[in-house]
C-alpha atoms as a PDB file:
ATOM      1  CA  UNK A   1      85.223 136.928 109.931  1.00  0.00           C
ATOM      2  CA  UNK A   2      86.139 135.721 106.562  1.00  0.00           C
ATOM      3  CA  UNK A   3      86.525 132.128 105.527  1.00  0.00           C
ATOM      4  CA  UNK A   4      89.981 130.527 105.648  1.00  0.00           C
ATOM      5  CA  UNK A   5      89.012 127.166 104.099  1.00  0.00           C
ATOM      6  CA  UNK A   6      86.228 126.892 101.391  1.00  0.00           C
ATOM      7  CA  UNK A   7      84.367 123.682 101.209  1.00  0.00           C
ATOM      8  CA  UNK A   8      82.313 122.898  97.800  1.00  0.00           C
ATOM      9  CA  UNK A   9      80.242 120.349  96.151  1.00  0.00           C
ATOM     10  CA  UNK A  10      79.069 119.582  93.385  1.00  0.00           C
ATOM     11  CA  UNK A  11      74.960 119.888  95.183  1.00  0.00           C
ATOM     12  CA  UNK A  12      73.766 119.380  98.289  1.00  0.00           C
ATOM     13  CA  UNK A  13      73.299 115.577  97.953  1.00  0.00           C
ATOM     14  CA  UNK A  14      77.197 115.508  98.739  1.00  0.00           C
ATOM     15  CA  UNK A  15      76.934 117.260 102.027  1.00  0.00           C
ATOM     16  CA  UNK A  16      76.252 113.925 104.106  1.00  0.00           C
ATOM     17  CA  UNK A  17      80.086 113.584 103.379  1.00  0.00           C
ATOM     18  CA  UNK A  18      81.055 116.823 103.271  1.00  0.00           C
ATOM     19  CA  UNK A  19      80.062 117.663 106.468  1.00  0.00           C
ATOM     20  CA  UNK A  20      82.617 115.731 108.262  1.00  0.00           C
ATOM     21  CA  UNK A  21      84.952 118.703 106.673  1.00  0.00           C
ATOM     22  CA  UNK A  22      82.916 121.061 108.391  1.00  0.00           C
ATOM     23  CA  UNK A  23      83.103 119.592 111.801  1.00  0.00           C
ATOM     24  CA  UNK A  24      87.105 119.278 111.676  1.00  0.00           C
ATOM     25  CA  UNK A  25      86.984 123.020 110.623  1.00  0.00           C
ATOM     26  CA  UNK A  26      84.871 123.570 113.705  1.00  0.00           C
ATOM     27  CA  UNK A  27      86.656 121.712 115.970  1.00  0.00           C
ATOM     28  CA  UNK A  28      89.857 123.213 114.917  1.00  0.00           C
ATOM     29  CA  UNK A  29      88.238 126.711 114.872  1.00  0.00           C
ATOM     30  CA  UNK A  30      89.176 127.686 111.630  1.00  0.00           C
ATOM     31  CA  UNK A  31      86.316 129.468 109.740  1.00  0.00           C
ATOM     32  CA  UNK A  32      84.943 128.284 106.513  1.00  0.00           C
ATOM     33  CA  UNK A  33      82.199 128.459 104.105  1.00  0.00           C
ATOM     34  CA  UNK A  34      80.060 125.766 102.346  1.00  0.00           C
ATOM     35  CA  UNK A  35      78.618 126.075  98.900  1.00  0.00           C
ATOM     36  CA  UNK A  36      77.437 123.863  96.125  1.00  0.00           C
ATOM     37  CA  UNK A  37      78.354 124.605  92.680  1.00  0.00           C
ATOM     38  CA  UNK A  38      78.224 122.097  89.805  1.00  0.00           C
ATOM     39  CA  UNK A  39      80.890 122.372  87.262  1.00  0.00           C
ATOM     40  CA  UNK A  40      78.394 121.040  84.419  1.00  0.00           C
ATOM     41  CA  UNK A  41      75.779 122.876  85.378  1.00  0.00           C
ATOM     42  CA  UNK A  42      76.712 126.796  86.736  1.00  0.00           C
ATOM     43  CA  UNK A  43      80.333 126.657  85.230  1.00  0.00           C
ATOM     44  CA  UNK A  44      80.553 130.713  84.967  1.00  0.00           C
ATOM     45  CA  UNK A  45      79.793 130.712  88.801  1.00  0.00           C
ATOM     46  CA  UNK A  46      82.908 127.724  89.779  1.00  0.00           C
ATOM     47  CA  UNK A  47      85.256 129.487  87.454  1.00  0.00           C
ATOM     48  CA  UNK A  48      84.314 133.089  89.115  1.00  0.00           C
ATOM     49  CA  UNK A  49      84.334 131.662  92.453  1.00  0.00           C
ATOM     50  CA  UNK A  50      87.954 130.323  91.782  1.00  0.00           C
ATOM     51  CA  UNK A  51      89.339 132.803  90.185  1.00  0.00           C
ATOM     52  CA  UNK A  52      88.159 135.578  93.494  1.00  0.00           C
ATOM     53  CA  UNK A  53      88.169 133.148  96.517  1.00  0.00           C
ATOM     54  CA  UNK A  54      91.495 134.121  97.150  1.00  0.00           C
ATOM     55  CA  UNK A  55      90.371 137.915  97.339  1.00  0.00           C
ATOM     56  CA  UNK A  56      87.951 136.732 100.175  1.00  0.00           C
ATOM     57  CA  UNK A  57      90.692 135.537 102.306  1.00  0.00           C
ATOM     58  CA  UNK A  58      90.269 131.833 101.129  1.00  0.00           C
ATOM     59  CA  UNK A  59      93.545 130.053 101.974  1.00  0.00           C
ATOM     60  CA  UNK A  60      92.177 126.321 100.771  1.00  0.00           C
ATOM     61  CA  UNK A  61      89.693 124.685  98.919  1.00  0.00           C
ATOM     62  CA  UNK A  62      88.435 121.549  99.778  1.00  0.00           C
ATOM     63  CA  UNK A  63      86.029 120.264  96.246  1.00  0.00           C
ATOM     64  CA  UNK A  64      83.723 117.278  97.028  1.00  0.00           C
ATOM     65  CA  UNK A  65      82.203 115.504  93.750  1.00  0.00           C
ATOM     66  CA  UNK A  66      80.603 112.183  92.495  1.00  0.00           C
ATOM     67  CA  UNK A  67      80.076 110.567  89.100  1.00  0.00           C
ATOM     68  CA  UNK A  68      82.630 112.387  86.855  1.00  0.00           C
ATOM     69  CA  UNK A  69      83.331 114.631  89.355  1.00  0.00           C
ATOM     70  CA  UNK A  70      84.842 117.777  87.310  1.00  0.00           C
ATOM     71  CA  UNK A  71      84.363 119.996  89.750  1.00  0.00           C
ATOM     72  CA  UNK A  72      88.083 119.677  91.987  1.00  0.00           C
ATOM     73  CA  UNK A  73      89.876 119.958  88.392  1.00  0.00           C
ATOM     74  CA  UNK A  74      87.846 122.467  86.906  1.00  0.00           C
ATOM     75  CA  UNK A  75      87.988 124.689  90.018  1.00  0.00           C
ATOM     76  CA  UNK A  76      92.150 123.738  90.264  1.00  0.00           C
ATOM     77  CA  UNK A  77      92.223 125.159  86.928  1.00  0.00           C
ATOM     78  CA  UNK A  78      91.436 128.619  87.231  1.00  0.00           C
ATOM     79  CA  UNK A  79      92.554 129.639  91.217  1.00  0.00           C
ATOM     80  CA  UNK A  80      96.109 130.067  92.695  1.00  0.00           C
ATOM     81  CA  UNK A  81      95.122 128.265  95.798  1.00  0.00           C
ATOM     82  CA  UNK A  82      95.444 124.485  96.360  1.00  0.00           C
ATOM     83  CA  UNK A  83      92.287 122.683  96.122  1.00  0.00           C
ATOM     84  CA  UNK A  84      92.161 119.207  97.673  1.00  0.00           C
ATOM     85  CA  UNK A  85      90.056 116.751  96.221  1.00  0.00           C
ATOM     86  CA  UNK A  86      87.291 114.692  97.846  1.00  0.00           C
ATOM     87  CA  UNK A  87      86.070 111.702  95.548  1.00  0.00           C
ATOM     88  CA  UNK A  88      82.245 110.869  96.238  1.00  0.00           C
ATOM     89  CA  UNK A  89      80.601 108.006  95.826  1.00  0.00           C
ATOM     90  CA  UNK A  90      76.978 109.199  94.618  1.00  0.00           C
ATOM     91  CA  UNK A  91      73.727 107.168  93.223  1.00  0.00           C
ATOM     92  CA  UNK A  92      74.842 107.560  89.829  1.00  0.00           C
ATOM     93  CA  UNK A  93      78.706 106.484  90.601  1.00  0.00           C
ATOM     94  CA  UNK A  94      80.670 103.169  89.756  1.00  0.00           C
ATOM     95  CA  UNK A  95      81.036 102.057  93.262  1.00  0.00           C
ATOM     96  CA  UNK A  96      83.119 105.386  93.352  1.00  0.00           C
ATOM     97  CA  UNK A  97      86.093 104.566  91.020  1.00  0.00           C
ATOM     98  CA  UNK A  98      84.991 106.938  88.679  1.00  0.00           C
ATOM     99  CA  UNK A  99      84.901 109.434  91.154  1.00  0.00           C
ATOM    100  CA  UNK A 100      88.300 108.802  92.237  1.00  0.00           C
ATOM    101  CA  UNK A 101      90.172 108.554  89.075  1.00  0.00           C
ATOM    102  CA  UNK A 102      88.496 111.597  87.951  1.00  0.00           C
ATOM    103  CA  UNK A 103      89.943 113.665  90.504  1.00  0.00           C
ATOM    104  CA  UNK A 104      93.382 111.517  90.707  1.00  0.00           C
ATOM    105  CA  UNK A 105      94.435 112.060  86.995  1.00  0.00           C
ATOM    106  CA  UNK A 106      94.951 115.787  86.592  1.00  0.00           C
ATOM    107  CA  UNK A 107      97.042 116.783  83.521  1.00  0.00           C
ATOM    108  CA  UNK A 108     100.703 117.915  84.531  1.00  0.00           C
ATOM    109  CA  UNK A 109     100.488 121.541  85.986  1.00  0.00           C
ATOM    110  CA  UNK A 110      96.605 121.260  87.525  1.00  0.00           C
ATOM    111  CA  UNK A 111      97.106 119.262  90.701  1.00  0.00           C
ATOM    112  CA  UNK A 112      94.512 117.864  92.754  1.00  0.00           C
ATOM    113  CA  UNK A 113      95.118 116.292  96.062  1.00  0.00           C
ATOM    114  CA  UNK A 114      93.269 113.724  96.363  1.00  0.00           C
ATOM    115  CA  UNK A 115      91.631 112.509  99.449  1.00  0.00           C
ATOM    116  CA  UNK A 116      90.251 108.276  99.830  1.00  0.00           C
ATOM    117  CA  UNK A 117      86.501 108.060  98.758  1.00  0.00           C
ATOM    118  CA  UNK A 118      84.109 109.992 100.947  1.00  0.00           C
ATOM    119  CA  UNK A 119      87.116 111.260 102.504  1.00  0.00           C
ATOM    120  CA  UNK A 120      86.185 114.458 103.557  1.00  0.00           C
ATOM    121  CA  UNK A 121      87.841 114.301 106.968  1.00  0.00           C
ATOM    122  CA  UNK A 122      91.146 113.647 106.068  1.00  0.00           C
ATOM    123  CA  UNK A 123      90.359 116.399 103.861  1.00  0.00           C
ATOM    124  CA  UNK A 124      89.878 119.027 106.503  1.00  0.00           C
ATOM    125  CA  UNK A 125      92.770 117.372 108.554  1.00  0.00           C
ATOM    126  CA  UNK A 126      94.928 118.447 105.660  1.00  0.00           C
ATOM    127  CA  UNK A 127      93.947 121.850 105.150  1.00  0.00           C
ATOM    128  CA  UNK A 128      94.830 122.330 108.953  1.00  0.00           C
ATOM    129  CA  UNK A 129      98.083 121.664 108.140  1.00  0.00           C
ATOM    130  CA  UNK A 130      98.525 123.791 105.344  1.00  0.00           C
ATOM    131  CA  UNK A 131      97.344 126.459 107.273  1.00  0.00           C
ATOM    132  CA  UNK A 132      99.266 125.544 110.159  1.00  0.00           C
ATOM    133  CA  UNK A 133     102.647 126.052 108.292  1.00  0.00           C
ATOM    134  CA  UNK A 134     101.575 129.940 108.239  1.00  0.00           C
ATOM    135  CA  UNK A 135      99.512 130.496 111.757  1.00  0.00           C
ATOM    136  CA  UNK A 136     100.563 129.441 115.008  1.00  0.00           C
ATOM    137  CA  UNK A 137      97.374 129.218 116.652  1.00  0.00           C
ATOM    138  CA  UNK A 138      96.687 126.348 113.718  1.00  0.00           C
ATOM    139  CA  UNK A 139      99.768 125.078 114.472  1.00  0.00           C
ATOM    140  CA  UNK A 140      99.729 124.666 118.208  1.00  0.00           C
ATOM    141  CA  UNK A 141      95.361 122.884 117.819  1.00  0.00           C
ATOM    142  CA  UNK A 142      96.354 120.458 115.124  1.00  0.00           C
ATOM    143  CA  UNK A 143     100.054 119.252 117.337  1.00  0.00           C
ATOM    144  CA  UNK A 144      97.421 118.796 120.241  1.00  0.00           C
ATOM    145  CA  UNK A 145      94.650 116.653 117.283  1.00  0.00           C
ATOM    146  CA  UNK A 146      97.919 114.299 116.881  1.00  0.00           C
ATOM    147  CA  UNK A 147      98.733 114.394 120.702  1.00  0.00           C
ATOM    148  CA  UNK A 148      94.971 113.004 120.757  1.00  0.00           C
ATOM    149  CA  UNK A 149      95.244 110.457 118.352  1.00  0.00           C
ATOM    150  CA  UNK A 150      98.060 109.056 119.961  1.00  0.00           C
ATOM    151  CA  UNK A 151      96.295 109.420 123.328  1.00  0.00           C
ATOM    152  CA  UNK A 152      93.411 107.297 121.389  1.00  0.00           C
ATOM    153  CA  UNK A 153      95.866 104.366 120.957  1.00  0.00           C
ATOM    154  CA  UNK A 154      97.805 104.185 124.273  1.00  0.00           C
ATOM    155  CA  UNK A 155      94.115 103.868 125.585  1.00  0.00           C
ATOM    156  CA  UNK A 156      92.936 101.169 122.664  1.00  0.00           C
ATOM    157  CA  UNK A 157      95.970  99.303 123.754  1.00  0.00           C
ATOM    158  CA  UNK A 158      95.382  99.621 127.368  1.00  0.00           C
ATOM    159  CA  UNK A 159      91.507  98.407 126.955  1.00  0.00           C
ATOM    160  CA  UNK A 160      93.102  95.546 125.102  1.00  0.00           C
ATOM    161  CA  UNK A 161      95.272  94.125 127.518  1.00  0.00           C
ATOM    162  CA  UNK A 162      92.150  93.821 129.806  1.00  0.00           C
ATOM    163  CA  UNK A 163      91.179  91.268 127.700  1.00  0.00           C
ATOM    164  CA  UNK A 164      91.852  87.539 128.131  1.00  0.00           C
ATOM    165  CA  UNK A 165      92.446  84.454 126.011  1.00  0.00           C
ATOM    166  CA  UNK A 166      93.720  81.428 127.386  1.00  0.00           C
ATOM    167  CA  UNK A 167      97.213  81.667 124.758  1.00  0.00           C
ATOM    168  CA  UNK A 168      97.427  85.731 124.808  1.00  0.00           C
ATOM    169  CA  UNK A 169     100.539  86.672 125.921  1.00  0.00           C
ATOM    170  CA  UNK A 170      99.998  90.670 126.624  1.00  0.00           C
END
């Protein structure tokens, strides 16, 4: 089975947010691989990675990073394939802004797109969709994900109206 979706980060102190990429992938069955690579310090490795994941069968590539957090850019860069961007805020980040604007501000012709800080979830949600535009089995898991959400309301809202206050009216 080869990997549809590569997530990467910039080490393996990012995977406490990265993994919630991995369990959407998992839920939605779609296979992936994980790998850290640091654009500052094994920048051969990113750009060879980019430049071949495509010859592997990668479709996305979702790029988690903190502090300056090169590594989304630097791998959008050199690879056909969209990378989405997952700002992280790390020990030696501002409170995560720096993270963010890194990845937000790509030069004309390099996009990134950019997830919310630590938002590797959304990340993954995303990828399904660009996959789903292509596979039908994609397609038909992530209509059911948004069936679910939905679901997840109509029963918040249902919980809700359990509950009583003398000047609630629903």
């Amino acid at each position: 089975m080869e990997p549809k979706v590569s997530i990467i980060m910039g080490s393996t102190s990012d995977m406490k947010v990265m993994e919630q990429a991995a369990a959407v992938l998992e839920q939605m069955e779609i296979p992936f691989e994980i790998n850290a690579l640091s654009a500052h310090r094994v920048p051969q490795m990113v750009a060879e990675f980019a430049e071949n994941a495509h010859k592997r069968g990668v479709k996305v590539i979702i790029a988690g990073a903190g502090g300056a957090a090169h590594l989304p850019g630097v791998i959008a860069a050199t690879t056909p394939l969209p990378v989405i961007g997952v700002p992280i805020k790390s020990s030696n980040s501002m409170d995560g802004w720096d993270s963010v604007l890194s990845i937000l501000q790509m030069p004309s012709g390099i996009p990134v797109a950019t997830m919310a800080l630590d938002g590797a979830k959304n990340a993954a949600i995303f990828a399904t969709q660009i996959l789903a535009v292509s596979d039908a089995r994609i397609f038909e898991k992530f209509v059911n994900f948004k069936k679910d959400l939905a679901l997840k309301i109509a029963k918040a809202n249902e919980e809700l109206s359990q509950i009583k206050y003398k000047f609630k009216t629903n």
